[in-house]
N, C-alpha and C. Protein backbone atom coordinates (compact mmCIF):
# COMPACT_ATOMS: atom_id res chain seq x y z
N UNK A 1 24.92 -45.99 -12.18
CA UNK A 1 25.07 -44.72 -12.85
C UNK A 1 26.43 -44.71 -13.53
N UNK A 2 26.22 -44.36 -14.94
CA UNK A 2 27.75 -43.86 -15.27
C UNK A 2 28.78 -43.62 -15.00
N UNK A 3 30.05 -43.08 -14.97
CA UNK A 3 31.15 -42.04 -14.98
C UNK A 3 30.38 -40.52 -15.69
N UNK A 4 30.43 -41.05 -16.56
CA UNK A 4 29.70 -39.75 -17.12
C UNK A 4 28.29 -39.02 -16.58
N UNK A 5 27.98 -40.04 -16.33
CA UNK A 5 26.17 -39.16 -15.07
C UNK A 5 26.54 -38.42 -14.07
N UNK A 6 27.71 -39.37 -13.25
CA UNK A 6 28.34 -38.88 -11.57
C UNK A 6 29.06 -37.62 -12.00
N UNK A 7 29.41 -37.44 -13.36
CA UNK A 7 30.25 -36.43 -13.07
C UNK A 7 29.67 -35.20 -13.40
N UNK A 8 28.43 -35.41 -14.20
CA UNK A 8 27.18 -34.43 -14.44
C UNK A 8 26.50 -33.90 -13.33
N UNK A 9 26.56 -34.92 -12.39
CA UNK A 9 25.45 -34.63 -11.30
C UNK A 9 26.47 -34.15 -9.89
N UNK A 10 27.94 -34.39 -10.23
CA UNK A 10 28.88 -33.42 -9.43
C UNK A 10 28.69 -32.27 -9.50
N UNK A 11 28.79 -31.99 -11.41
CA UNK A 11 29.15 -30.83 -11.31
C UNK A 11 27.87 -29.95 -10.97
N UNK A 12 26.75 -30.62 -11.41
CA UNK A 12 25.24 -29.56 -11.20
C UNK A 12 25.50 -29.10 -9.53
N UNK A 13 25.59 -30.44 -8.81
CA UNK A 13 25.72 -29.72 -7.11
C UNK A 13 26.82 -28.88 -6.57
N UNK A 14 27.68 -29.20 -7.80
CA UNK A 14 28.40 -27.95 -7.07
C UNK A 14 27.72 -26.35 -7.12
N UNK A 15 27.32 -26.15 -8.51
CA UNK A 15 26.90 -25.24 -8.97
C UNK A 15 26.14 -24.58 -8.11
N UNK A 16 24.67 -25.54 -7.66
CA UNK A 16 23.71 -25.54 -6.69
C UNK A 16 24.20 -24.61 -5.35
N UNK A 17 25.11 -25.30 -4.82
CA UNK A 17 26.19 -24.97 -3.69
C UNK A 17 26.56 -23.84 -3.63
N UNK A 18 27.39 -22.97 -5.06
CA UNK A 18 27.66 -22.07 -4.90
C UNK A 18 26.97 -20.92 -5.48
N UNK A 19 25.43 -21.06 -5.98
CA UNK A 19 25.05 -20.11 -6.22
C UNK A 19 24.32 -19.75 -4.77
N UNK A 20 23.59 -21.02 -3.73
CA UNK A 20 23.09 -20.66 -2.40
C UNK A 20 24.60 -19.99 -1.59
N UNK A 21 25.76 -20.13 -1.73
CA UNK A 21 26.28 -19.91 -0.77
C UNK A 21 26.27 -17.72 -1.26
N UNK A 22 26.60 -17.21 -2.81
CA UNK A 22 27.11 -16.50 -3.51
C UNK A 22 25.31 -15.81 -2.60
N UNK A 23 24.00 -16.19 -2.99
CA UNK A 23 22.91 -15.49 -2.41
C UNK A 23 22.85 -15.35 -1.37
N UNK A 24 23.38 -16.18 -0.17
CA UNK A 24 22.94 -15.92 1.23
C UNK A 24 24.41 -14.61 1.29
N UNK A 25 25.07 -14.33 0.72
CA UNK A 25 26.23 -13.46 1.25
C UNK A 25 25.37 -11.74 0.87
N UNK A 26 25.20 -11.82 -0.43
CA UNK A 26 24.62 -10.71 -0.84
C UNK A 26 23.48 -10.21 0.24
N UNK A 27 22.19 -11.40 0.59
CA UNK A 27 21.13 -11.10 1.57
C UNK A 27 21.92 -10.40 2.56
N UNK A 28 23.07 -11.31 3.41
CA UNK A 28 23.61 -10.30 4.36
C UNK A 28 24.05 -9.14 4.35
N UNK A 29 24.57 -8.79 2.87
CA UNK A 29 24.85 -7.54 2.86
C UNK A 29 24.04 -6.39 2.75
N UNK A 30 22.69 -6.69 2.79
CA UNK A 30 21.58 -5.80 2.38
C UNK A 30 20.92 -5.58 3.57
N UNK A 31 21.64 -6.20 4.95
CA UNK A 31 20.56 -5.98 6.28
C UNK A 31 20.52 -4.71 6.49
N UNK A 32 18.45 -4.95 6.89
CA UNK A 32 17.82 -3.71 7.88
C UNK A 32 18.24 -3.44 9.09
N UNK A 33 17.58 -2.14 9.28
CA UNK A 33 18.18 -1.68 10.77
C UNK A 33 16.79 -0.76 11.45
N UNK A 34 16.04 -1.12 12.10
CA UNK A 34 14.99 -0.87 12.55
C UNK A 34 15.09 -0.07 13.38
N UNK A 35 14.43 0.74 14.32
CA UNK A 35 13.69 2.00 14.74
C UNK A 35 12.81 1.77 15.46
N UNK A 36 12.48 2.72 16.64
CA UNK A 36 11.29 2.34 17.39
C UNK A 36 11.17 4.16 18.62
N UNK A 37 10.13 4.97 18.22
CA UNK A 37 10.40 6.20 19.06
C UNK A 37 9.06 6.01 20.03
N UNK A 38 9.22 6.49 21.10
CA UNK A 38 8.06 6.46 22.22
C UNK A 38 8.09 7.26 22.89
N UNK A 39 6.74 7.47 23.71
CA UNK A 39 6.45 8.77 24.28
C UNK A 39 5.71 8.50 25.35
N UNK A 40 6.23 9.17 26.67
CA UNK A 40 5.51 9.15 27.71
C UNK A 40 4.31 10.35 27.68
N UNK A 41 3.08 10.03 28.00
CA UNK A 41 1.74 11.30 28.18
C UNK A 41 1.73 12.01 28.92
N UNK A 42 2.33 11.61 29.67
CA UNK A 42 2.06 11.77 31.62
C UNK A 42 3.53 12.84 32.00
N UNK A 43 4.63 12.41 31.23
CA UNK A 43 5.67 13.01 31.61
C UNK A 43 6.37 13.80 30.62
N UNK A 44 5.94 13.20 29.26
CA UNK A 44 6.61 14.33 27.98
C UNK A 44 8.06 13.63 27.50
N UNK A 45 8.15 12.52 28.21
CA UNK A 45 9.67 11.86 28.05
C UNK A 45 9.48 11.21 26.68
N UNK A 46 10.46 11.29 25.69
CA UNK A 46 10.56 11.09 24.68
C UNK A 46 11.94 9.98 24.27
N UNK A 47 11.55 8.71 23.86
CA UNK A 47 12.89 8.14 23.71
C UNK A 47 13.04 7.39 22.08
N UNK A 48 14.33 7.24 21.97
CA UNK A 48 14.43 6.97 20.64
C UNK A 48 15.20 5.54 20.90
N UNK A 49 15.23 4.37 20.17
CA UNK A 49 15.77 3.13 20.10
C UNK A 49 16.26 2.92 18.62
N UNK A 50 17.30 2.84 17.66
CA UNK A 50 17.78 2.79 16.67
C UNK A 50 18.71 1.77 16.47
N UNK A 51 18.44 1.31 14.59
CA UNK A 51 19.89 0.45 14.45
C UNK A 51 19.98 -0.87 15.19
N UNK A 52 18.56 -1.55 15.29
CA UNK A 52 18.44 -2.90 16.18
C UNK A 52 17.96 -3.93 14.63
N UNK A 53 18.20 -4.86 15.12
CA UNK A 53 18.04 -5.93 14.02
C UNK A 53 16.71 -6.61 13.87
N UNK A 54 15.67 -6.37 15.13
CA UNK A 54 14.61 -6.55 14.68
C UNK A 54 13.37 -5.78 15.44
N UNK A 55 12.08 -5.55 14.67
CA UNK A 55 11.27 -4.90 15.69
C UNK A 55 10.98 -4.86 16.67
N UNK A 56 10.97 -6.38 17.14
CA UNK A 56 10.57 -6.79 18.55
C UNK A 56 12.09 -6.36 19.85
N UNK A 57 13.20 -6.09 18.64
CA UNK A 57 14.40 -5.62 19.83
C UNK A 57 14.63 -4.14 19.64
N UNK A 58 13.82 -3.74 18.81
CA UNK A 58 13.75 -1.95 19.02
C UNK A 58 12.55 -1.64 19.85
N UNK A 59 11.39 -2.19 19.73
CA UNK A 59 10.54 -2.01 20.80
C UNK A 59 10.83 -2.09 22.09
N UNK A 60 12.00 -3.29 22.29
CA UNK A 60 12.04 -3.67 23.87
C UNK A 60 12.82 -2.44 24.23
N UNK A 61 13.34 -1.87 23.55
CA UNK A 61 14.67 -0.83 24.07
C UNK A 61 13.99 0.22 23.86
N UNK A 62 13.24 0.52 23.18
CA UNK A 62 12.43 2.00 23.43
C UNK A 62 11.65 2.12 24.85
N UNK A 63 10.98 1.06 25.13
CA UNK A 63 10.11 0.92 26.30
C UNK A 63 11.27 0.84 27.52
N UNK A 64 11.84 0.24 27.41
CA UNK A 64 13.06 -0.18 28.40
C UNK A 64 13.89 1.18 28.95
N UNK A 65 14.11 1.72 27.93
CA UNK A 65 15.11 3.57 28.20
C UNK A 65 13.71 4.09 28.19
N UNK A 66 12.56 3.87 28.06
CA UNK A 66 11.55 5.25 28.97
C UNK A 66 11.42 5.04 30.05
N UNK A 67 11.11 4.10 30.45
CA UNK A 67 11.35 3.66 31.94
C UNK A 67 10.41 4.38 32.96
N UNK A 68 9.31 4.94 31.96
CA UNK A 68 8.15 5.06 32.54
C UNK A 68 6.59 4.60 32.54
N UNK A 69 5.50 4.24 33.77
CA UNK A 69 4.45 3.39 33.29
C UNK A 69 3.57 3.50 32.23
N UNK A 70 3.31 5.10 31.53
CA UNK A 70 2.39 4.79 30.39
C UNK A 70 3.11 5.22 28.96
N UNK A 71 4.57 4.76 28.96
CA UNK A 71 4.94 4.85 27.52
C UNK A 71 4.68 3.98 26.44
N UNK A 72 4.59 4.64 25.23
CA UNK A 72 3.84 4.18 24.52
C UNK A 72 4.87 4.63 22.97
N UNK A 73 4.20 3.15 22.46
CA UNK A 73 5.32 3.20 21.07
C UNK A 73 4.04 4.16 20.32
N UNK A 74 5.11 5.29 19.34
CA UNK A 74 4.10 5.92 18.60
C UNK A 74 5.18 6.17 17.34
N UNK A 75 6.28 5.55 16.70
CA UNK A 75 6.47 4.86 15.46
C UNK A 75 7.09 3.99 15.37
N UNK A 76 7.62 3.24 14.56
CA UNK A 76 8.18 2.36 14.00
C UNK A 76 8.87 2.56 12.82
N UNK A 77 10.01 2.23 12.52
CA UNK A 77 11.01 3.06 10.97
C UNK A 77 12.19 2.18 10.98
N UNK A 78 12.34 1.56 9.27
CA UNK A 78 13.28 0.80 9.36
C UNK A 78 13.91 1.22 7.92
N UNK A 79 15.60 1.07 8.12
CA UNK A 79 16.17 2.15 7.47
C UNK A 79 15.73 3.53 6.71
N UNK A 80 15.40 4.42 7.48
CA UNK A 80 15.22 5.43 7.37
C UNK A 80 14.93 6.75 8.49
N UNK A 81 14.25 7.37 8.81
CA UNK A 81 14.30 8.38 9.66
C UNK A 81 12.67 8.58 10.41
N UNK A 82 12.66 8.57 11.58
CA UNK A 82 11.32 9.37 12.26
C UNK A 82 11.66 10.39 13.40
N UNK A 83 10.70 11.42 13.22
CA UNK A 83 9.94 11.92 14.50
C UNK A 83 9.25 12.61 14.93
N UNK A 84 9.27 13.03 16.03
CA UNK A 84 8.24 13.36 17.30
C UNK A 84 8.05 14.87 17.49
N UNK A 85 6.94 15.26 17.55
CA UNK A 85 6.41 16.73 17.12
C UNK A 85 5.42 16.56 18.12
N UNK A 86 5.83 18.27 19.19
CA UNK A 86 4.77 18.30 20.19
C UNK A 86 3.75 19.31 19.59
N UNK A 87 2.66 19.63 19.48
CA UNK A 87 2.03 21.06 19.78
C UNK A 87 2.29 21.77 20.97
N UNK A 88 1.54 23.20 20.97
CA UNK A 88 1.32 24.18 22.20
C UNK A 88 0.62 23.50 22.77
N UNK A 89 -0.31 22.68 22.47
CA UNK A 89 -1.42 22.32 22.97
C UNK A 89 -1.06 20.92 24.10
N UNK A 90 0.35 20.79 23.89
CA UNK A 90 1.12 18.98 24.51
C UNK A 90 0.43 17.99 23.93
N UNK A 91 -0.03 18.05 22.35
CA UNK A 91 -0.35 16.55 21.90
C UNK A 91 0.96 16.50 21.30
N UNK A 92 0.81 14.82 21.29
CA UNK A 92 2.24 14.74 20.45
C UNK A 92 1.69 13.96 19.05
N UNK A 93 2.65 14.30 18.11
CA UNK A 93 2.05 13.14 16.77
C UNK A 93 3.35 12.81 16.36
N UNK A 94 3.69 11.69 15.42
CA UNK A 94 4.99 11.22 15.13
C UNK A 94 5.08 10.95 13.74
N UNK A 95 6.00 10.99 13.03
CA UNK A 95 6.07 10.06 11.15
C UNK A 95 7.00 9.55 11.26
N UNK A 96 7.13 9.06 9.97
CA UNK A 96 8.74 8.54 9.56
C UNK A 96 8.32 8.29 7.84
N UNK A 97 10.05 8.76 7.28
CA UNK A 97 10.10 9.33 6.03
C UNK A 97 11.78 8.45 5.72
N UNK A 98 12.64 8.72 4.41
CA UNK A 98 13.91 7.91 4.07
C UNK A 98 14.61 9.42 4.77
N UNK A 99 13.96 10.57 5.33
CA UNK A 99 14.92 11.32 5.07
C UNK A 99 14.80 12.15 6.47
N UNK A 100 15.70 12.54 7.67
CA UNK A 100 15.21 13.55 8.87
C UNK A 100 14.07 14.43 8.59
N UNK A 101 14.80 15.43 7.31
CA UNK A 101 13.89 16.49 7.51
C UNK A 101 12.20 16.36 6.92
N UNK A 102 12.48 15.07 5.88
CA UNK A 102 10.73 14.95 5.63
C UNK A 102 10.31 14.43 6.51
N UNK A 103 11.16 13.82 7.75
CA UNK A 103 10.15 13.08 8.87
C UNK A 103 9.24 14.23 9.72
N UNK A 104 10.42 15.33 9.63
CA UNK A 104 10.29 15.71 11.08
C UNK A 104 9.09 17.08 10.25
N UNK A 105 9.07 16.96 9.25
CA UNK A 105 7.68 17.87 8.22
C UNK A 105 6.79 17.26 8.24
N UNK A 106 6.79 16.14 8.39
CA UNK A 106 5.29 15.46 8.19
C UNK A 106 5.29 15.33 10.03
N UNK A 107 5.90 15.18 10.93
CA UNK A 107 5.53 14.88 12.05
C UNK A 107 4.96 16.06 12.39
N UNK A 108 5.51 17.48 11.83
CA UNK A 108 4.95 18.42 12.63
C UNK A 108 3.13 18.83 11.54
N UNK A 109 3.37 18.69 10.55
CA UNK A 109 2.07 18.81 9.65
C UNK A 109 1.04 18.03 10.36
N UNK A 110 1.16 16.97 10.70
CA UNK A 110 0.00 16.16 11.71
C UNK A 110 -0.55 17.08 12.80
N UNK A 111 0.15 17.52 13.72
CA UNK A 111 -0.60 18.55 14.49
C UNK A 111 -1.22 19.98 13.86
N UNK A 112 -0.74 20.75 12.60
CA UNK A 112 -0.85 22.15 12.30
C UNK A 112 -0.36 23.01 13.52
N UNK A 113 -1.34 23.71 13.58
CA UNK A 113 -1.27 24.90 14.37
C UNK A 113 -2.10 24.27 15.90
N UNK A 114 -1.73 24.97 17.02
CA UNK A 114 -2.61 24.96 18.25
C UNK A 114 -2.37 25.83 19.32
N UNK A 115 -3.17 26.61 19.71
CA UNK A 115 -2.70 27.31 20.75
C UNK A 115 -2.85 26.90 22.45
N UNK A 116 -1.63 26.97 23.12
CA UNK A 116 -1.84 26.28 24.41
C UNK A 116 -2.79 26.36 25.71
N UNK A 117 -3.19 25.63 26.47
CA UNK A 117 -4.44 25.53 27.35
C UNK A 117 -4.02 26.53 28.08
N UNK A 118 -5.43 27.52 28.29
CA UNK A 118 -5.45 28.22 29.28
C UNK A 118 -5.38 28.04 31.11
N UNK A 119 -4.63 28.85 31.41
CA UNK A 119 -4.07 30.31 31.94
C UNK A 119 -2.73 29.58 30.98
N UNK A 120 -2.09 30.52 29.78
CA UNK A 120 -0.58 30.83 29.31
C UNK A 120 0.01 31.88 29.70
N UNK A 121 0.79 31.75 30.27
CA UNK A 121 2.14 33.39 30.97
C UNK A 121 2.49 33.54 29.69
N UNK A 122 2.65 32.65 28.40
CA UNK A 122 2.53 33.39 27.14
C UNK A 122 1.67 33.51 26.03
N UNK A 123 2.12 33.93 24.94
CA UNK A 123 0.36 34.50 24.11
C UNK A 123 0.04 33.11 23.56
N UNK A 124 -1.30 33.31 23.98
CA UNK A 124 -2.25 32.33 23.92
C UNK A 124 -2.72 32.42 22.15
N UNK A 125 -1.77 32.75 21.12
CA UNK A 125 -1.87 32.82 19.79
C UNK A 125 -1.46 31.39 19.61
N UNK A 126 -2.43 30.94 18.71
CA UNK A 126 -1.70 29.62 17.54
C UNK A 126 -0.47 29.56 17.16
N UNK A 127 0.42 28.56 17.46
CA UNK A 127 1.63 28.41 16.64
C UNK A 127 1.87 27.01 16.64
N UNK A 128 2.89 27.06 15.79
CA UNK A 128 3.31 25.51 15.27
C UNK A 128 3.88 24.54 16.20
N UNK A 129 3.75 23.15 15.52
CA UNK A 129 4.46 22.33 16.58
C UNK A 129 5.82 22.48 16.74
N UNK A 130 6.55 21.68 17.27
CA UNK A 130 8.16 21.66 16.94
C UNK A 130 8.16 20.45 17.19
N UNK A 131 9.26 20.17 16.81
CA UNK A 131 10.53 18.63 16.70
C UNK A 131 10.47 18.42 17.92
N UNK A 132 10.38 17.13 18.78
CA UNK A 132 11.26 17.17 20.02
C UNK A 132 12.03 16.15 19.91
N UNK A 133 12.10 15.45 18.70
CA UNK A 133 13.01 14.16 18.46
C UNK A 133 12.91 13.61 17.25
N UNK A 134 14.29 13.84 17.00
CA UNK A 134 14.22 12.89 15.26
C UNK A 134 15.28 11.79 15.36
N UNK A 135 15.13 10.99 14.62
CA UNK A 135 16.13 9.58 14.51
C UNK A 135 16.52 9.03 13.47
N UNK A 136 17.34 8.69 12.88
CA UNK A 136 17.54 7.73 11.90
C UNK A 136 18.89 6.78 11.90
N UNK A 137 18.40 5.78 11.21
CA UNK A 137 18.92 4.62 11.24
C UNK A 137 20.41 4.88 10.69
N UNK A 138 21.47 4.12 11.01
CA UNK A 138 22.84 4.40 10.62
C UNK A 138 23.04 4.37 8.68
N UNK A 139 21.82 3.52 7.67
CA UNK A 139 21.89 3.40 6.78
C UNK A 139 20.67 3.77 6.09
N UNK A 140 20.70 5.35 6.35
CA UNK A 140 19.41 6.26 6.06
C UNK A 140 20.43 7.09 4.71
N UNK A 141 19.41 7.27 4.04
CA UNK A 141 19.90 8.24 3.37
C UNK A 141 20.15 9.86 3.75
């Protein structure tokens, strides 16, 4: 090979070099941050796991801080916001949205209205769900 080839085919790998090194920096700067909310049936315990680097390590930590036998993952949300909306009725339903308060609107829109199982010491009228947990990720809007 040349002088003149070797020094062609220097300079291309350098190039090579520093455009992989210039992309893998940017990728890092763009990392997700995952989410994971769960709910016990049996007990009403509600836990939130946030800001983990991957699903399988927000799952383990949601299940792990409920720390009870039938909890159960009921979302998943990565950079952005979910949650957990009981009815009167104790169903629970869950969303996730970029933003708290559209989470926690669509979590409660899933149930509507319900009025709670009889004998109630209070009025047994329909009303809305509520929030019992919202979350979002440290790089939520």
């Amino acid at each position: 090979m040349s002088l003149l080839g070797r020094a062609a085919l220097g300079a291309a790998l350098t190039s090579t070099a520093a455009l992989t090194i210039m992309g893998a920096g940017s990728a890092a700067a763009a990392s997700k941050y995952y989410g994971t909310l769960a709910v016990s049936p049996g007990t009403g315990k509600v836990v939130e796991a946030t800001d983990h680097p991957t699903w399988v390590a927000a799952d383990a930590a949601a299940i792990r801080d409920c720390g009870v036998y039938d909890c159960q993952i009921v979302v998943r949300f990565s950079d952005g916001c979910a949650a957990v909306a009981r009815g009167a009725d104790g169903r629970f339903a869950a969303d996730s949205a970029s933003s708290r308060a559209d989470a926690e609107r669509l979590a409660v829109a899933k149930l509507g209205e319900s009025a709670p199982p009889f004998p109630d010491l209070g009025s047994a009228s329909p009303r809305a769900a509520s929030v019992v947990l919202s979350s979002c990720t440290k790089n939520a809007s």
